[in-house]
N, C-alpha and C. Protein backbone atom coordinates (compact mmCIF):
# COMPACT_ATOMS: atom_id res chain seq x y z
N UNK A 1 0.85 -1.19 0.00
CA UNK A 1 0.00 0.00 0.00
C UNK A 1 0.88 1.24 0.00
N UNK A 2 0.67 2.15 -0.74
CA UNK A 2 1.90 3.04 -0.84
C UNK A 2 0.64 4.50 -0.58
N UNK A 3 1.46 5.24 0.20
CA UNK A 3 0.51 6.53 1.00
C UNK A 3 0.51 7.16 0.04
N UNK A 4 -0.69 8.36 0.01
CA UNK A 4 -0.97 9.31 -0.33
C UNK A 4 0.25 10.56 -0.46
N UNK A 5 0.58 11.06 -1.00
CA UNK A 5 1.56 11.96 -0.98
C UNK A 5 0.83 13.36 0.00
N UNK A 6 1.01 13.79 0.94
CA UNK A 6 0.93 14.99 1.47
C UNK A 6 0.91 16.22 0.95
N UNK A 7 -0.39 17.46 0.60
CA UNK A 7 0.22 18.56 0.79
C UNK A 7 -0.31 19.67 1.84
N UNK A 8 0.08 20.12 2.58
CA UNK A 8 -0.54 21.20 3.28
C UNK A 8 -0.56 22.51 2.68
N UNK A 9 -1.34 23.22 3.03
CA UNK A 9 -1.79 24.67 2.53
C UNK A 9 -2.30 25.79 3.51
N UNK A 10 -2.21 27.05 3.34
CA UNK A 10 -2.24 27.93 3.92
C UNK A 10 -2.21 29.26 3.58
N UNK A 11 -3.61 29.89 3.87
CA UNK A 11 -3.40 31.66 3.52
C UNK A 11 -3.76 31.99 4.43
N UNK A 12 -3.49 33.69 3.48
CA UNK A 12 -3.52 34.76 4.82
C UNK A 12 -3.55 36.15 4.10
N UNK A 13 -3.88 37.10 5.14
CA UNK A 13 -4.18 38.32 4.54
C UNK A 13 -3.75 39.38 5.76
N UNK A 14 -2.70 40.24 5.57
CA UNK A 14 -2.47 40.92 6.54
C UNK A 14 -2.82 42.56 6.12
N UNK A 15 -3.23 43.49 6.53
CA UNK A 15 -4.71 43.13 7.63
C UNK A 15 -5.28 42.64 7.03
N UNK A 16 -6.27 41.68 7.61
CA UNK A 16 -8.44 41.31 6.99
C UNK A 16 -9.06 42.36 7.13
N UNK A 17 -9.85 42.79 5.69
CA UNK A 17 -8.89 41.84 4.82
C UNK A 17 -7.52 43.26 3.74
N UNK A 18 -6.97 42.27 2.86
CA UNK A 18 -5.72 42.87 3.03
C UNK A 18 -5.08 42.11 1.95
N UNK A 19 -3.88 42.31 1.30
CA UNK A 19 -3.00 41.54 0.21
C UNK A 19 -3.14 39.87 0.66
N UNK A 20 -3.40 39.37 -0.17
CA UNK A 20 -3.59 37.90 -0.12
C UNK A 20 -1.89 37.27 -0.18
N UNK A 21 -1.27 36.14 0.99
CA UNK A 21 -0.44 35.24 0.56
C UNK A 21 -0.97 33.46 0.86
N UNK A 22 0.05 33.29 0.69
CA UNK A 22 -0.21 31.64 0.58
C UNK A 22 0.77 30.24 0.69
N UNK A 23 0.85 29.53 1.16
CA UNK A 23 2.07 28.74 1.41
C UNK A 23 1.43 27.35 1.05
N UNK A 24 1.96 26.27 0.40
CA UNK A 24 2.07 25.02 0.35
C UNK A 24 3.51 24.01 0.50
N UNK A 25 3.34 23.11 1.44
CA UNK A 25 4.24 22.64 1.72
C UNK A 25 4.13 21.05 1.08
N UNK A 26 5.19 20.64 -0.20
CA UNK A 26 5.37 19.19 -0.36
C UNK A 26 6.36 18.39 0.04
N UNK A 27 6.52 17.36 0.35
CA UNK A 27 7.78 16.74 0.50
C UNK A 27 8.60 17.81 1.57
N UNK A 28 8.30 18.15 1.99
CA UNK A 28 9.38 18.99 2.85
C UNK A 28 9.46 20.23 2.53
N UNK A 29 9.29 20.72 0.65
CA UNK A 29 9.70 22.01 0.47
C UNK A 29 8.33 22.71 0.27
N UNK A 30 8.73 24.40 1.04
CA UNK A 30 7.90 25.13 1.16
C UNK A 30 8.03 26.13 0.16
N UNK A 31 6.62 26.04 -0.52
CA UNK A 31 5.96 27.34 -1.77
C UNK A 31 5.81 28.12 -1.24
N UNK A 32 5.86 29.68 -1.42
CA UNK A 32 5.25 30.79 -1.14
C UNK A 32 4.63 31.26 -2.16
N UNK A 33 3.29 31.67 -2.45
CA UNK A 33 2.99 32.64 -3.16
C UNK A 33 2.06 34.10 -2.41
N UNK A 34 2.70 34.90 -3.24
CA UNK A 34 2.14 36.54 -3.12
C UNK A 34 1.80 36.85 -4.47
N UNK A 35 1.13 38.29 -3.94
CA UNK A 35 0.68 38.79 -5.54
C UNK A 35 -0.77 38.34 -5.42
N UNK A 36 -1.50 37.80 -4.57
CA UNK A 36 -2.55 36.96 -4.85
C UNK A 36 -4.06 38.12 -4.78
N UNK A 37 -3.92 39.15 -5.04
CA UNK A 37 -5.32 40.09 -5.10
C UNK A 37 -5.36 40.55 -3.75
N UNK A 38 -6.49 40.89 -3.29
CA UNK A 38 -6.77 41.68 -2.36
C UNK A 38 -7.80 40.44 -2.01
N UNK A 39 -8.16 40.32 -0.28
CA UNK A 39 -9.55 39.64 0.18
C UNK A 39 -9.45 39.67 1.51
N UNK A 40 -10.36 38.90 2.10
CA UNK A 40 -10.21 38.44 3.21
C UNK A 40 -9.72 37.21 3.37
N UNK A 41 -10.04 36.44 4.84
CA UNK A 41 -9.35 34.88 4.95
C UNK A 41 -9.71 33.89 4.54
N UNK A 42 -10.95 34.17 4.25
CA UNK A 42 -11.70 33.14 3.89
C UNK A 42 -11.26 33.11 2.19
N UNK A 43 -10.98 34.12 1.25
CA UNK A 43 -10.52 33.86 0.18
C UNK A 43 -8.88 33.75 0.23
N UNK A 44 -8.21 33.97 1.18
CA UNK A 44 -6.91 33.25 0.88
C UNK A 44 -6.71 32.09 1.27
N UNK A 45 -7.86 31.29 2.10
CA UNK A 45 -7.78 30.11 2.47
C UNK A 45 -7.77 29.48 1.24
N UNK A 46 -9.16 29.84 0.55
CA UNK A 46 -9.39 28.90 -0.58
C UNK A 46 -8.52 29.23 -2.19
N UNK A 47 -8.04 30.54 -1.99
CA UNK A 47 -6.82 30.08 -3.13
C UNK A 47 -5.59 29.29 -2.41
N UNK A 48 -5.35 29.41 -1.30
CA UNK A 48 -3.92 28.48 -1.16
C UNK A 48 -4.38 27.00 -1.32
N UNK A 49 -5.56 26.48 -1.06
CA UNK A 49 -5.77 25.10 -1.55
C UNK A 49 -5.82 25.12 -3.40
N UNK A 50 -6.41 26.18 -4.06
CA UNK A 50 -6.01 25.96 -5.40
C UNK A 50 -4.71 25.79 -6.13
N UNK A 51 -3.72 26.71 -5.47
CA UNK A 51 -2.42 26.91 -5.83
C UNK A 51 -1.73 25.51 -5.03
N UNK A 52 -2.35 24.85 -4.31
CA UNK A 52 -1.41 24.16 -3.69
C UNK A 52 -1.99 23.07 -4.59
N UNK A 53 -3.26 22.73 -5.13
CA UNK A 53 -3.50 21.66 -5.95
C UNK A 53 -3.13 22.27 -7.41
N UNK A 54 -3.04 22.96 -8.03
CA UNK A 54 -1.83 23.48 -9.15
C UNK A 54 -0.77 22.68 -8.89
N UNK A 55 -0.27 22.87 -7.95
CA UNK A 55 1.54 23.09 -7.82
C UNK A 55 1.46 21.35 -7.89
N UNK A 56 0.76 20.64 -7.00
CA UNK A 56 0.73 19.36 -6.75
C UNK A 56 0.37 18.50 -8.57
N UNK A 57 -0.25 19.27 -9.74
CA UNK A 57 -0.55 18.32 -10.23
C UNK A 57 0.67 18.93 -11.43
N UNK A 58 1.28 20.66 -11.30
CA UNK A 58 2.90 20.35 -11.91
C UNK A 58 3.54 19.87 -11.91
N UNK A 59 3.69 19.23 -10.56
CA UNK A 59 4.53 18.13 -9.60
C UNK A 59 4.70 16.91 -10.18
N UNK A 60 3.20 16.94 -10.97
CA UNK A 60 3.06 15.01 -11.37
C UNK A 60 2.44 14.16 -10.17
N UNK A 61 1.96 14.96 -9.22
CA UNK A 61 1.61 14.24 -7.68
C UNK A 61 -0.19 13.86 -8.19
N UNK A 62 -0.76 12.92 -8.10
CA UNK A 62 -1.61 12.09 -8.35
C UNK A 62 -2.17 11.54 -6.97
N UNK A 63 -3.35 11.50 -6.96
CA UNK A 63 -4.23 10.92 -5.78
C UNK A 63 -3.54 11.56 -4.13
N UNK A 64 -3.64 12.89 -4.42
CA UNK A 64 -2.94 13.41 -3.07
C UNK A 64 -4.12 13.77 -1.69
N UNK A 65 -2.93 13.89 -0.99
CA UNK A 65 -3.76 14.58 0.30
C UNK A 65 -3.70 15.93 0.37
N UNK A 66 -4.85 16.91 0.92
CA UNK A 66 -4.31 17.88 1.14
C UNK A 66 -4.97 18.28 1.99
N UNK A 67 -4.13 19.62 2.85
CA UNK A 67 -4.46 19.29 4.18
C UNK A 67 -4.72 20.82 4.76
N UNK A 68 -5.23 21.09 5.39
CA UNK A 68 -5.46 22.52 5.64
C UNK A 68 -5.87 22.70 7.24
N UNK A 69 -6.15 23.69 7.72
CA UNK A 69 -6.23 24.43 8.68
C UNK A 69 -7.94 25.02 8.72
N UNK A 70 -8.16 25.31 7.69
CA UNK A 70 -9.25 26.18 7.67
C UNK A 70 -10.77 24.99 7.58
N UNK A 71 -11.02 24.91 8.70
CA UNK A 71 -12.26 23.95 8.47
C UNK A 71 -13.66 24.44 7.54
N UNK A 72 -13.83 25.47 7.37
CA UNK A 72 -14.93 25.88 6.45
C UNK A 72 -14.69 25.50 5.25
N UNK A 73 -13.41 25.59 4.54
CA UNK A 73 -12.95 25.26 3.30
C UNK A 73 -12.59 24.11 3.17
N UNK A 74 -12.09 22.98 4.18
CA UNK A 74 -12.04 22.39 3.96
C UNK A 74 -13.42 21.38 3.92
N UNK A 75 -14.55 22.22 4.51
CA UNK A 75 -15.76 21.28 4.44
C UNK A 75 -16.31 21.58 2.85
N UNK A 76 -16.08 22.72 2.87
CA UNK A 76 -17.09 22.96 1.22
C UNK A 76 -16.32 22.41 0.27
N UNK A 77 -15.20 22.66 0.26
CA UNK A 77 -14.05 22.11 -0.83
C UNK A 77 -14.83 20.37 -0.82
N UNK A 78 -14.57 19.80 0.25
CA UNK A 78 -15.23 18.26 0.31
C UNK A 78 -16.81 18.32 -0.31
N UNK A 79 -17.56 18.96 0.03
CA UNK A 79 -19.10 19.41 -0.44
C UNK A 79 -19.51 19.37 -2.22
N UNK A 80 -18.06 20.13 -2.35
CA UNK A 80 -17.82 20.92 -3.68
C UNK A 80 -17.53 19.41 -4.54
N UNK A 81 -16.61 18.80 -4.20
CA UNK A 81 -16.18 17.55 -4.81
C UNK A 81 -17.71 16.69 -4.97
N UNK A 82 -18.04 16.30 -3.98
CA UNK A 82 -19.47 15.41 -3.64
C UNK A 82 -20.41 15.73 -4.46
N UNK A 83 -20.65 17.06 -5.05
CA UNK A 83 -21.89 17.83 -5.34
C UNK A 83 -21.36 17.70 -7.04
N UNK A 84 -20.65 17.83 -7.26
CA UNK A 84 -19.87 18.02 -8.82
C UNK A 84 -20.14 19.27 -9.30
N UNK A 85 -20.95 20.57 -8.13
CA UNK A 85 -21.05 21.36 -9.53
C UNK A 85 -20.44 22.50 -8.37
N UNK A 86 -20.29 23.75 -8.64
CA UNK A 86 -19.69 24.88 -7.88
C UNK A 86 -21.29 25.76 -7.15
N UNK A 87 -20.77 26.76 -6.46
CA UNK A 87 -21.82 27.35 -5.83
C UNK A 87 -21.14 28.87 -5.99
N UNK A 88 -19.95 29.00 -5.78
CA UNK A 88 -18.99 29.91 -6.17
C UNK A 88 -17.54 29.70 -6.88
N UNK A 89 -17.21 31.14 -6.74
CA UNK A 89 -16.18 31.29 -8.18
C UNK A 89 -14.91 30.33 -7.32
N UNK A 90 -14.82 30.32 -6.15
CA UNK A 90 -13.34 29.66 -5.35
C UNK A 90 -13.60 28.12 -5.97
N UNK A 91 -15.23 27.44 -5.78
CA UNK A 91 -15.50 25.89 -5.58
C UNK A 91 -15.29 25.73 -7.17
N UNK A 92 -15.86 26.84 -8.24
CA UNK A 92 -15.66 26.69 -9.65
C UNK A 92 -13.91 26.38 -9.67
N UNK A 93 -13.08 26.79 -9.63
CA UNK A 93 -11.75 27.56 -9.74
C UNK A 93 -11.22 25.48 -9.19
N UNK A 94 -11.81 25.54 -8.19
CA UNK A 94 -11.28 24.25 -7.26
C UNK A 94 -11.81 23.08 -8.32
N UNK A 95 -12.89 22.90 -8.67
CA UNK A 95 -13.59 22.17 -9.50
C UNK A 95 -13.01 21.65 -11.00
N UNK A 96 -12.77 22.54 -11.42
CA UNK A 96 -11.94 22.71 -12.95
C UNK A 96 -11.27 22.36 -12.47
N UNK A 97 -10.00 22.60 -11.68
CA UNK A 97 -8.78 21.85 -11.46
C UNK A 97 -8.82 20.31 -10.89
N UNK A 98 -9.76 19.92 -9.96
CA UNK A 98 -9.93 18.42 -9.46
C UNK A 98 -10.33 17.32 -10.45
N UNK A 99 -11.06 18.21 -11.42
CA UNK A 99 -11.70 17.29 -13.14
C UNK A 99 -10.40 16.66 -13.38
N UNK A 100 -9.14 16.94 -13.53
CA UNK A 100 -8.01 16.60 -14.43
C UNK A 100 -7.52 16.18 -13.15
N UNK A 101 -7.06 16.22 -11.93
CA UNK A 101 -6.10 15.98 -11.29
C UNK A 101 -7.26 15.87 -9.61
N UNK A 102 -8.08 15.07 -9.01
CA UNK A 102 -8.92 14.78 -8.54
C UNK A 102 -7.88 14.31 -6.98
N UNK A 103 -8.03 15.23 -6.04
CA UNK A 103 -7.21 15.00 -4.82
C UNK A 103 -7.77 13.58 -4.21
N UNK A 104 -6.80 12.62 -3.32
CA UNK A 104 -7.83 11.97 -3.42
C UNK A 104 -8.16 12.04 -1.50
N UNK A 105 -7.80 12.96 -0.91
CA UNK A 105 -8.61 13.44 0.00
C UNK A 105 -8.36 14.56 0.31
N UNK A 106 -9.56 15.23 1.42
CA UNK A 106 -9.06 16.65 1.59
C UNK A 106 -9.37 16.97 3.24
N UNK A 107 -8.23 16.69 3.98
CA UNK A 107 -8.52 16.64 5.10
C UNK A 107 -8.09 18.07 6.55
N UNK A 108 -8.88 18.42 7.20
CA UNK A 108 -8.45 19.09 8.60
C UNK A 108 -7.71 18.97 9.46
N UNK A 109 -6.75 19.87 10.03
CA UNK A 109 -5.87 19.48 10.89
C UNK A 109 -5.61 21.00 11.66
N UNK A 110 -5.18 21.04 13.08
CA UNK A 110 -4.85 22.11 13.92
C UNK A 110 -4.17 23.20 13.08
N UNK A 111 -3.52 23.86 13.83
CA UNK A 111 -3.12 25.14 12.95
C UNK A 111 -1.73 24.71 13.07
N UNK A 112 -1.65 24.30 14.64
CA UNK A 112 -0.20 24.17 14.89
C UNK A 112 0.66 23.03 13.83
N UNK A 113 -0.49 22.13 13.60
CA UNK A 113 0.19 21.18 12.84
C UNK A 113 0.23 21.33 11.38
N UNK A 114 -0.15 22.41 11.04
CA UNK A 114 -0.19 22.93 9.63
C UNK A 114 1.41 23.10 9.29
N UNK A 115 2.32 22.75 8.42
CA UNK A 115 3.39 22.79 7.99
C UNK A 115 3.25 24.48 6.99
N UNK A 116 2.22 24.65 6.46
CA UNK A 116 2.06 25.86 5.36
C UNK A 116 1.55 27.15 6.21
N UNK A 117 1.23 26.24 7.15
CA UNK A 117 1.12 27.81 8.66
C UNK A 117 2.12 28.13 9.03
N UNK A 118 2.41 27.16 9.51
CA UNK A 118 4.24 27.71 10.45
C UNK A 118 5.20 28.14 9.67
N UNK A 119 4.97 27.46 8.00
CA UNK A 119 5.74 28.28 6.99
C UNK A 119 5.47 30.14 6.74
N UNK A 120 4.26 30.27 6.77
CA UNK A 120 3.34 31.52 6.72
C UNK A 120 4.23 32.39 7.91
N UNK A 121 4.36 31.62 9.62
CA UNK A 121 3.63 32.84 10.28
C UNK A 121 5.17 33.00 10.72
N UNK A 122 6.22 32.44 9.84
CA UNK A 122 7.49 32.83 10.19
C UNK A 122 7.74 33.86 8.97
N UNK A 123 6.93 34.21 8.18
CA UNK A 123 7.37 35.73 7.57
C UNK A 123 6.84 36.92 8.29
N UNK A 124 6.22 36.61 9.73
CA UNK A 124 5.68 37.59 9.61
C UNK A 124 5.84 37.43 11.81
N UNK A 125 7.45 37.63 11.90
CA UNK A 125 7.46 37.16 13.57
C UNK A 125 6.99 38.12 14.26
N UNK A 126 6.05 38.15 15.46
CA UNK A 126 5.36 38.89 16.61
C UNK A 126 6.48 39.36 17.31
């Protein structure tokens, strides 16, 4: 049985809302992206799971995990899959990309244990 490949994900917006960034972490190495528009958290949550399923299917990474922090997104994102059709432009955006490259789960986890958090909240030390 050979595991799922891992990716974690993570946005943010300093202030909310505020310039959008974003972190995905594979294999160990950590993505940053900026540049990502203007929003709140709830839309940098759900582009860092797009960009992190981008990056994962440049990768060649197939039947992945991905893993997030943000339980709202990660429930609709799951909703979004189940339902096959979008409700909004983030679940559209998520949708089109899962057609070709279909995660094969999308799971919740603490913040602390977020690898694309702790990547995040060390650009930005208190």
């Amino acid at each position: 049985m050979s595991l799922r490949p891992k990716v974690f994900f993570d946005g943010g917006c300093r202030p909310n809302p505020g310039p959008i960034e974003a972190a995905a972490v594979i294999r160990g190495e950590t993505h940053l992206f900026d540049d990502l528009g203007h929003g709140g958290n709830g839309d940098a949550e759900w582009l860092a799971l797009i960009r992190a399923l981008e990056l994962a299917t440049a990768l060649g990474l197939r039947d992945i995990e991905l893993i997030g922090d943000a339980l709202p997104v990660v429930r609709r994102a799951n909703a979004a899959l189940e339902r096959g059709t979008p409700r909004d432009g983030h679940e559209a955006a998520f949708l089109a990309l899962a057609a070709t490259s279909p995660p094969g789960r999308i799971r919740w986890i603490k913040r602390e244990q977020n690898l694309a958090g702790i990547a995040l909240a060390r650009r930005h030390p208190r």
